[in-house]
Structure formats: structure tokens, C-alpha cells
N, C-alpha and C. Protein backbone atom coordinates (compact mmCIF):
# COMPACT_ATOMS: atom_id res chain seq x y z
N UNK A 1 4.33 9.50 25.20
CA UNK A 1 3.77 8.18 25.07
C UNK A 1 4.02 7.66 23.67
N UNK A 2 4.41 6.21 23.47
CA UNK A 2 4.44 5.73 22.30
C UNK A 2 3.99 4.46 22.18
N UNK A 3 2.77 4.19 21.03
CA UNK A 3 1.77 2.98 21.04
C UNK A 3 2.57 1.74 20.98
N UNK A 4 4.04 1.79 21.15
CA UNK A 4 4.81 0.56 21.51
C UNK A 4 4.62 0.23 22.76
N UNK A 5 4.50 1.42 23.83
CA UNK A 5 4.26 1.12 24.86
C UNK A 5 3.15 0.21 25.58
N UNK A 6 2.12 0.41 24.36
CA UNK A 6 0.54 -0.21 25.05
C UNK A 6 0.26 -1.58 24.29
N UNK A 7 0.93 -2.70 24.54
CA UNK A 7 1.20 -3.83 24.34
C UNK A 7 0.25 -4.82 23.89
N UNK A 8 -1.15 -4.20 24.97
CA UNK A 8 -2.40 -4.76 24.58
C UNK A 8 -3.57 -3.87 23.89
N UNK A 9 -2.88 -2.93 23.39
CA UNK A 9 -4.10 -2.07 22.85
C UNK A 9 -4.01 -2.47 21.29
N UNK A 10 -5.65 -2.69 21.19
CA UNK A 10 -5.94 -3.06 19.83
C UNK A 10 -5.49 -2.23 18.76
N UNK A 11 -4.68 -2.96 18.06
CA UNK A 11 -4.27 -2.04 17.04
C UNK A 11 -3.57 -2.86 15.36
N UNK A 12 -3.47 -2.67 14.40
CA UNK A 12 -3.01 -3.06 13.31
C UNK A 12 -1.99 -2.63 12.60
N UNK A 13 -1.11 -2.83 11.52
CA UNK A 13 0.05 -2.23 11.36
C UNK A 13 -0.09 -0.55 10.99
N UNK A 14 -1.48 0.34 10.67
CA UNK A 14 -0.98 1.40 10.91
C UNK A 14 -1.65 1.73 12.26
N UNK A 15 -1.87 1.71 13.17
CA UNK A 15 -2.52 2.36 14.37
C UNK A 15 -3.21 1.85 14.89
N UNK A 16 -4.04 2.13 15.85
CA UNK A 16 -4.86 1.57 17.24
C UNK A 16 -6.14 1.22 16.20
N UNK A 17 -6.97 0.75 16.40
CA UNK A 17 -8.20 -0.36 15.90
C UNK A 17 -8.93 0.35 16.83
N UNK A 18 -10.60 1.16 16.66
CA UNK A 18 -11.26 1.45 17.35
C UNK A 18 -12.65 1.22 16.77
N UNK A 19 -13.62 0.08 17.78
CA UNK A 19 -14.74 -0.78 17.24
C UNK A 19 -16.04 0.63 17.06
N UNK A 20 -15.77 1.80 17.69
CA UNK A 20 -16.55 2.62 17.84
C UNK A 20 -15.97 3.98 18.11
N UNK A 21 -16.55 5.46 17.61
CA UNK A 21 -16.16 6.27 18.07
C UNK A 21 -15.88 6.56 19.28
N UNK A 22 -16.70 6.37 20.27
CA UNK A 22 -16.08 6.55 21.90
C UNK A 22 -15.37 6.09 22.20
N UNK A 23 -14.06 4.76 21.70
CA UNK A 23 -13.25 4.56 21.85
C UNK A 23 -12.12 5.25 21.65
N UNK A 24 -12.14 5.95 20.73
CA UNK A 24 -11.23 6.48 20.31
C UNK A 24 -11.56 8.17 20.66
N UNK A 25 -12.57 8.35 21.24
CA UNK A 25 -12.07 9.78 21.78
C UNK A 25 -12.04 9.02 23.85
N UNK A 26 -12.20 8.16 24.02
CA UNK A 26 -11.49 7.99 25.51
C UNK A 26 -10.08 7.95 25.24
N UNK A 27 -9.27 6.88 24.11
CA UNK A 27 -7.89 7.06 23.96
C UNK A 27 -7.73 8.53 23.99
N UNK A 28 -8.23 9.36 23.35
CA UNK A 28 -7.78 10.65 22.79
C UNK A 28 -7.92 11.00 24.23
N UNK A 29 -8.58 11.00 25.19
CA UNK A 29 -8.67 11.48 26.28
C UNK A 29 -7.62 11.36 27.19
N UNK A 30 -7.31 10.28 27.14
CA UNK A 30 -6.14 9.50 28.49
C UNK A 30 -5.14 10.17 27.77
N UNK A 31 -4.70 10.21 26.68
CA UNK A 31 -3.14 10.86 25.61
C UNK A 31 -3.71 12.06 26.42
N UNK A 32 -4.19 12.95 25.85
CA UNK A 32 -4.27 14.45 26.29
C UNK A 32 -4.11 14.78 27.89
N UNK A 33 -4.90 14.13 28.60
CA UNK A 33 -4.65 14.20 29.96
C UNK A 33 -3.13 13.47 30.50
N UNK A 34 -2.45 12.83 29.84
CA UNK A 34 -0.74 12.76 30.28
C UNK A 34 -0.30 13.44 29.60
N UNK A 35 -0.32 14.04 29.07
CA UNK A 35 0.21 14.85 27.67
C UNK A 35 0.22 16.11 28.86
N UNK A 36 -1.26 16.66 29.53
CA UNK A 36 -0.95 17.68 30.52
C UNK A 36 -0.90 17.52 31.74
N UNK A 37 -0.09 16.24 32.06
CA UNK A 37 0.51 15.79 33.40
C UNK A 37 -0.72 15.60 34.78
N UNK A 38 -1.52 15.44 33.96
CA UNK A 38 -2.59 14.66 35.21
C UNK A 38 -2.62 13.25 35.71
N UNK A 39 -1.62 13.07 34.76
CA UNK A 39 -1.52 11.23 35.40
C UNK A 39 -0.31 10.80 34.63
N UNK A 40 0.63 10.27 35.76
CA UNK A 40 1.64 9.42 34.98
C UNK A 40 1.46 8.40 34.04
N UNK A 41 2.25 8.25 32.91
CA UNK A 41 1.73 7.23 32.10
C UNK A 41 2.18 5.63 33.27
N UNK A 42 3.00 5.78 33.83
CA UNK A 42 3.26 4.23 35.21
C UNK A 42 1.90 4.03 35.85
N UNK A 43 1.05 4.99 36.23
CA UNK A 43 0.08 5.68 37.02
C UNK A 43 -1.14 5.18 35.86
N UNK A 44 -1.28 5.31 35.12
CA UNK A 44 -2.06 4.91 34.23
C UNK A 44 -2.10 3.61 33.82
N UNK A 45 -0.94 2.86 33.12
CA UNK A 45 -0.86 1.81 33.21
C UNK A 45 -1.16 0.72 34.15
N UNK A 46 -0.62 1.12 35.66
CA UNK A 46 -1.25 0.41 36.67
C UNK A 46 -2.78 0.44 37.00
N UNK A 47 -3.43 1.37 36.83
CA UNK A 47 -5.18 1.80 36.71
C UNK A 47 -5.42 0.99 35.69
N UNK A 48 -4.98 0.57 34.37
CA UNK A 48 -5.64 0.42 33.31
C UNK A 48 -5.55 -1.55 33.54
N UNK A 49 -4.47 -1.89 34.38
CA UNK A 49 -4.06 -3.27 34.47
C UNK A 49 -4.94 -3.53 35.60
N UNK A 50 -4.95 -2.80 36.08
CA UNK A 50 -5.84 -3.25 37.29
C UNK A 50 -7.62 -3.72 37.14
N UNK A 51 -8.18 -2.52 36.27
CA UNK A 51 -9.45 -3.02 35.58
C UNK A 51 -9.41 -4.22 35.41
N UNK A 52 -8.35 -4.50 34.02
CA UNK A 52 -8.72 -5.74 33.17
C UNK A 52 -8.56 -6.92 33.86
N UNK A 53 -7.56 -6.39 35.10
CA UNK A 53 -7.77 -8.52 36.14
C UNK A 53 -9.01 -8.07 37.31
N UNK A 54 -9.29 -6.74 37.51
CA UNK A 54 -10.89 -6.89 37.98
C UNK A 54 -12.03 -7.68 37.01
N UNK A 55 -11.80 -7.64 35.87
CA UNK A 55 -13.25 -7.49 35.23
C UNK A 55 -11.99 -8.41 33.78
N UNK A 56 -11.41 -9.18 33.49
CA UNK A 56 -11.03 -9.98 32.57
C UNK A 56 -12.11 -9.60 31.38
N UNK A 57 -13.07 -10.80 31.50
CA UNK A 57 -13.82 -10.59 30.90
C UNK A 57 -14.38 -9.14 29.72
N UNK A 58 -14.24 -8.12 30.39
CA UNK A 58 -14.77 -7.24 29.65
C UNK A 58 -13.94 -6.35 28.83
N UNK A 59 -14.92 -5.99 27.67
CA UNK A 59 -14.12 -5.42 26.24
C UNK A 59 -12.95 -4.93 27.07
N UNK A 60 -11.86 -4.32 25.98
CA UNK A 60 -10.69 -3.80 26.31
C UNK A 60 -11.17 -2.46 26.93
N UNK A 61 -11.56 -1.35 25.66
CA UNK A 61 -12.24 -0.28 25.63
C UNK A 61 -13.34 0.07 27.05
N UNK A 62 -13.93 -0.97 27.19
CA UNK A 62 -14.81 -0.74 28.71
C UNK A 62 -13.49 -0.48 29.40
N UNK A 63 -13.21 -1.39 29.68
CA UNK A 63 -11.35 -1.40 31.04
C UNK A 63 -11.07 -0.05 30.66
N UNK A 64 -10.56 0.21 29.39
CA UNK A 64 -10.01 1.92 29.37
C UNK A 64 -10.92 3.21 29.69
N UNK A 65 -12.27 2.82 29.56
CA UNK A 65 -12.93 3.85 29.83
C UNK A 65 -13.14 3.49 31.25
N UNK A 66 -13.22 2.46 31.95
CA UNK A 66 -13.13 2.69 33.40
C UNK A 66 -11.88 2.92 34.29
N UNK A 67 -10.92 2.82 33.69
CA UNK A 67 -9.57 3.49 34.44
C UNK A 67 -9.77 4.76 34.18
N UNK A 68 -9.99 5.68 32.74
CA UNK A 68 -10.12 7.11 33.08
C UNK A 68 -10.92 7.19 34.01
N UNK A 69 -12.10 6.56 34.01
CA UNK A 69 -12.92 7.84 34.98
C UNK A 69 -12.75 7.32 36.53
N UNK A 70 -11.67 6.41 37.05
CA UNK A 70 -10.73 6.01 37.86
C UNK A 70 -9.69 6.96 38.85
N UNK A 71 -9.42 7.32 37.10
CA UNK A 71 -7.90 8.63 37.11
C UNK A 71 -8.48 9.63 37.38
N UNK A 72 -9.62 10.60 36.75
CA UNK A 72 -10.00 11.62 36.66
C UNK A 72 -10.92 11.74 38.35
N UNK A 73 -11.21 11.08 38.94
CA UNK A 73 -12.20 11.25 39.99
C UNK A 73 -10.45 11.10 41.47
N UNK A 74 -9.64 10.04 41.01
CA UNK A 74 -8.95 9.73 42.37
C UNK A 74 -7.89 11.39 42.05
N UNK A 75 -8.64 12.17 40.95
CA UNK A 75 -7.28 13.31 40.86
C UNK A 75 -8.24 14.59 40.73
N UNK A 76 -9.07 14.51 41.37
CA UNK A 76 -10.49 15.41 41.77
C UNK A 76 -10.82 16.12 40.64
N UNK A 77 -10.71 15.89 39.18
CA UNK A 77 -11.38 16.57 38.05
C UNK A 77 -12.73 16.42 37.82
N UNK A 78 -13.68 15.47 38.59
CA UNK A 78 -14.61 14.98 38.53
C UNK A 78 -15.28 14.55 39.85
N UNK A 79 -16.20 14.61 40.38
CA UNK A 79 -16.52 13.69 41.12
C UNK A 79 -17.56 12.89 41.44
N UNK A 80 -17.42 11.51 42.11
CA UNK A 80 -18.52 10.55 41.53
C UNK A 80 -19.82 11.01 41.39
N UNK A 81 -20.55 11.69 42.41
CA UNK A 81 -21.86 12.14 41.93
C UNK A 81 -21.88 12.78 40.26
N UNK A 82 -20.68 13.47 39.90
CA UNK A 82 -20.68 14.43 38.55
C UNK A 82 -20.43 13.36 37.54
N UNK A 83 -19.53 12.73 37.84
CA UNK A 83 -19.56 11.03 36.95
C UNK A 83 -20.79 10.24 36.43
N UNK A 84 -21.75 10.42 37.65
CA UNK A 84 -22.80 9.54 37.67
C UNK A 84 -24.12 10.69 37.18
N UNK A 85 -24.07 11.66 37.85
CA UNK A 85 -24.73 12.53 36.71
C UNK A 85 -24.80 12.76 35.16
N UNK A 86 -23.37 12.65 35.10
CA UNK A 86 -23.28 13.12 33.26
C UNK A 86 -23.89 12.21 32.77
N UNK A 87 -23.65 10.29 33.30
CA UNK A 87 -23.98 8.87 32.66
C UNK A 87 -25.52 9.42 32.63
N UNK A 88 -26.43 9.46 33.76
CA UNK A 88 -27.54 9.72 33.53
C UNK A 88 -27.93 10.97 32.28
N UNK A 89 -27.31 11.88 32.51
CA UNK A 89 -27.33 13.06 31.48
C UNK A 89 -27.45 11.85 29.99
N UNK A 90 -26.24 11.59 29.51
CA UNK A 90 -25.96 10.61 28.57
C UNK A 90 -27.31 9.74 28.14
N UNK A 91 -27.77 9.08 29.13
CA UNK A 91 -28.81 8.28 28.83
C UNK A 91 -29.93 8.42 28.46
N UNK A 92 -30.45 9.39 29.44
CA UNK A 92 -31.62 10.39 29.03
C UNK A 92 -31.51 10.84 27.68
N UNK A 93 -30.50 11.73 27.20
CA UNK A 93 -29.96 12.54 25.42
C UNK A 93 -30.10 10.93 24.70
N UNK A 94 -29.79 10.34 25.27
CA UNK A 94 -29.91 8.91 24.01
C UNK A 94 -31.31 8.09 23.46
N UNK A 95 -31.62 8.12 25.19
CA UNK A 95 -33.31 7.92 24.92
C UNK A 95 -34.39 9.24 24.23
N UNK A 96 -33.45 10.31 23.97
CA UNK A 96 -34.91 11.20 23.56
C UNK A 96 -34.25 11.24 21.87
N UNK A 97 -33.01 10.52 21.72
CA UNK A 97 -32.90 10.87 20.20
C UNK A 97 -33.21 10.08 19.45
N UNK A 98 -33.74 10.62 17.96
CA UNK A 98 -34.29 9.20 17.31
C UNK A 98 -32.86 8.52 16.37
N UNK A 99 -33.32 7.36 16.47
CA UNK A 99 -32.41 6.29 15.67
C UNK A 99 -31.75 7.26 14.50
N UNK A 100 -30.52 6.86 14.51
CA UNK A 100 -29.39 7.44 13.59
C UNK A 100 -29.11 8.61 13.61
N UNK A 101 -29.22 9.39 14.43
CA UNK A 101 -28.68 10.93 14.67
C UNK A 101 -27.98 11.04 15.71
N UNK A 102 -27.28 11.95 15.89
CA UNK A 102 -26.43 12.30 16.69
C UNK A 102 -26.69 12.85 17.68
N UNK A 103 -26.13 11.94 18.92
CA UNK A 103 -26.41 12.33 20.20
C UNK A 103 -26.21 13.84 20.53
N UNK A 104 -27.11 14.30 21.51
CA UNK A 104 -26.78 15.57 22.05
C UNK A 104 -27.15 15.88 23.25
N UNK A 105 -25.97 16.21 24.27
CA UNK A 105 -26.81 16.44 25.80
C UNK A 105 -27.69 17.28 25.41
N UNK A 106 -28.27 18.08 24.97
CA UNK A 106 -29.12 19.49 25.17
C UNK A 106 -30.52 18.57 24.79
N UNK A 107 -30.48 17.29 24.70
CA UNK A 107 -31.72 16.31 24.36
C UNK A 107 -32.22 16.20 25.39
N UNK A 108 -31.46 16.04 26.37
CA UNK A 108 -32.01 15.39 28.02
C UNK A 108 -32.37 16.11 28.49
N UNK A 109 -33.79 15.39 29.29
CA UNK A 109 -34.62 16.36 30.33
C UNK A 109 -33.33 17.31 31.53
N UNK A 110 -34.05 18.28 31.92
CA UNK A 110 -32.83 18.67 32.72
C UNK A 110 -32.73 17.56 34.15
N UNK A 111 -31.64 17.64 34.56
CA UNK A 111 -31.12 16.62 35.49
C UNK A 111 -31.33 17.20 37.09
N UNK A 112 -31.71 16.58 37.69
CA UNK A 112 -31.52 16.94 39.41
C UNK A 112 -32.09 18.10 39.85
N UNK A 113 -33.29 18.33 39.28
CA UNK A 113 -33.35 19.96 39.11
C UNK A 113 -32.49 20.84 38.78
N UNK A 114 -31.88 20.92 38.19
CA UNK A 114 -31.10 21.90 37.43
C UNK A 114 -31.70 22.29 35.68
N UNK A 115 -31.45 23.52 35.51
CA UNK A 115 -31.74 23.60 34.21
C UNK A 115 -30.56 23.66 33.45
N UNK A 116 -31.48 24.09 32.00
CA UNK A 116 -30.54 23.90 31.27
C UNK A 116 -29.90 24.95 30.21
């Protein structure tokens, strides 16, 4: 892959522009996962184009983080209940942490009955 390729990804003359850390570890995510052939970069591109004329409107970075987890579920690394679990996981660790520290799943109540 080469960031010539990604035409609309925010970026400045040295590299990609990322408004927040989770942006830039979803990029880091989608690179690594074509990098080990879980998704064509054609295959990707079409997922990632497809978001943004679903949903225009929304940040770039949303569109990219909803084509991975697009890619990763239509290529069974994930699946939607485990998708939709972790988000809850996520939310819960966010709501129990206090302002300015660093998130941590091991914050969240345990999930679905499961421990932890």
C-alpha cells in the first residue's frame, strides 16, 4: 500500500493527519490486516467508498472505522454480537474512568455474565 493511493485520506505534506489517537491505530489496523492478506486493498477501498456515499456526512475516520469492522466481521475475525460486545465493553471502561486517564477494559463491569 502507498498513501498515494488513498486520495481522500487526511493527510499533509509529511503524512496522514490524525484528529485523535483511535484514528490512527484503526489506519494502523486496516495497513496491518492487508499487509497479512485479510483483505484486498480493491476490497477495501470498495468497503471504505461505500460507507462514505452511505453516510456522506460523517467524519472520514468514522467511514474508516466502519468499513474495518465491515471487513473484519464479512471475513469472520469477529462477529457482530463480539463487535457489539467489545463497544459495550468500551463504554462501560469509559464510564468507570475518571476524566484524563487512560482507558482500560479491565475498568468495565464484567459483560454478559462473563467474568473477568
Amino acid at each position: 500500500m502507498k498513501l498515494s493511493d488513498l486520495d481522500s485520506l487526511p493527510k499533509d505534506e509529511s503524512g496522514p493527519v490524525f484528529a485523535e489517537p483511535w484514528e490512527a491505530q484503526a489506519f494502523a489496523m486496516a495497513v496491518k490486516l492487508n499487509d497479512a492478506g485479510v483483505f484486498t486493498w480493491s476490497e477495501w477501498a470498495e468497503t471504505l467508498g461505500a460507507e462514505i456515499r452511505a453516510e456522506p456526512d460523517r467524519a472520514y475516520y468514522d467511514s474508516w472505522l466502519a468499513a474495518l469492522e465491515r471487513l473484519v466481521e464479512a471475513k469472520g475475525l469477529i462477529s457482530t454480537s463480539e463487535r457489539l460486545g467489545r463497544i459495550q465493553d468500551w463504554d462501560a471502561a469509559a464510564r468507570a474512568t475518571p476524566h484524563g486517564k487512560p482507558i482500560e477494559l479491565s475498568r468495565s463491569l464484567p459483560a454478559r455474565g462473563t467474568a473477568r
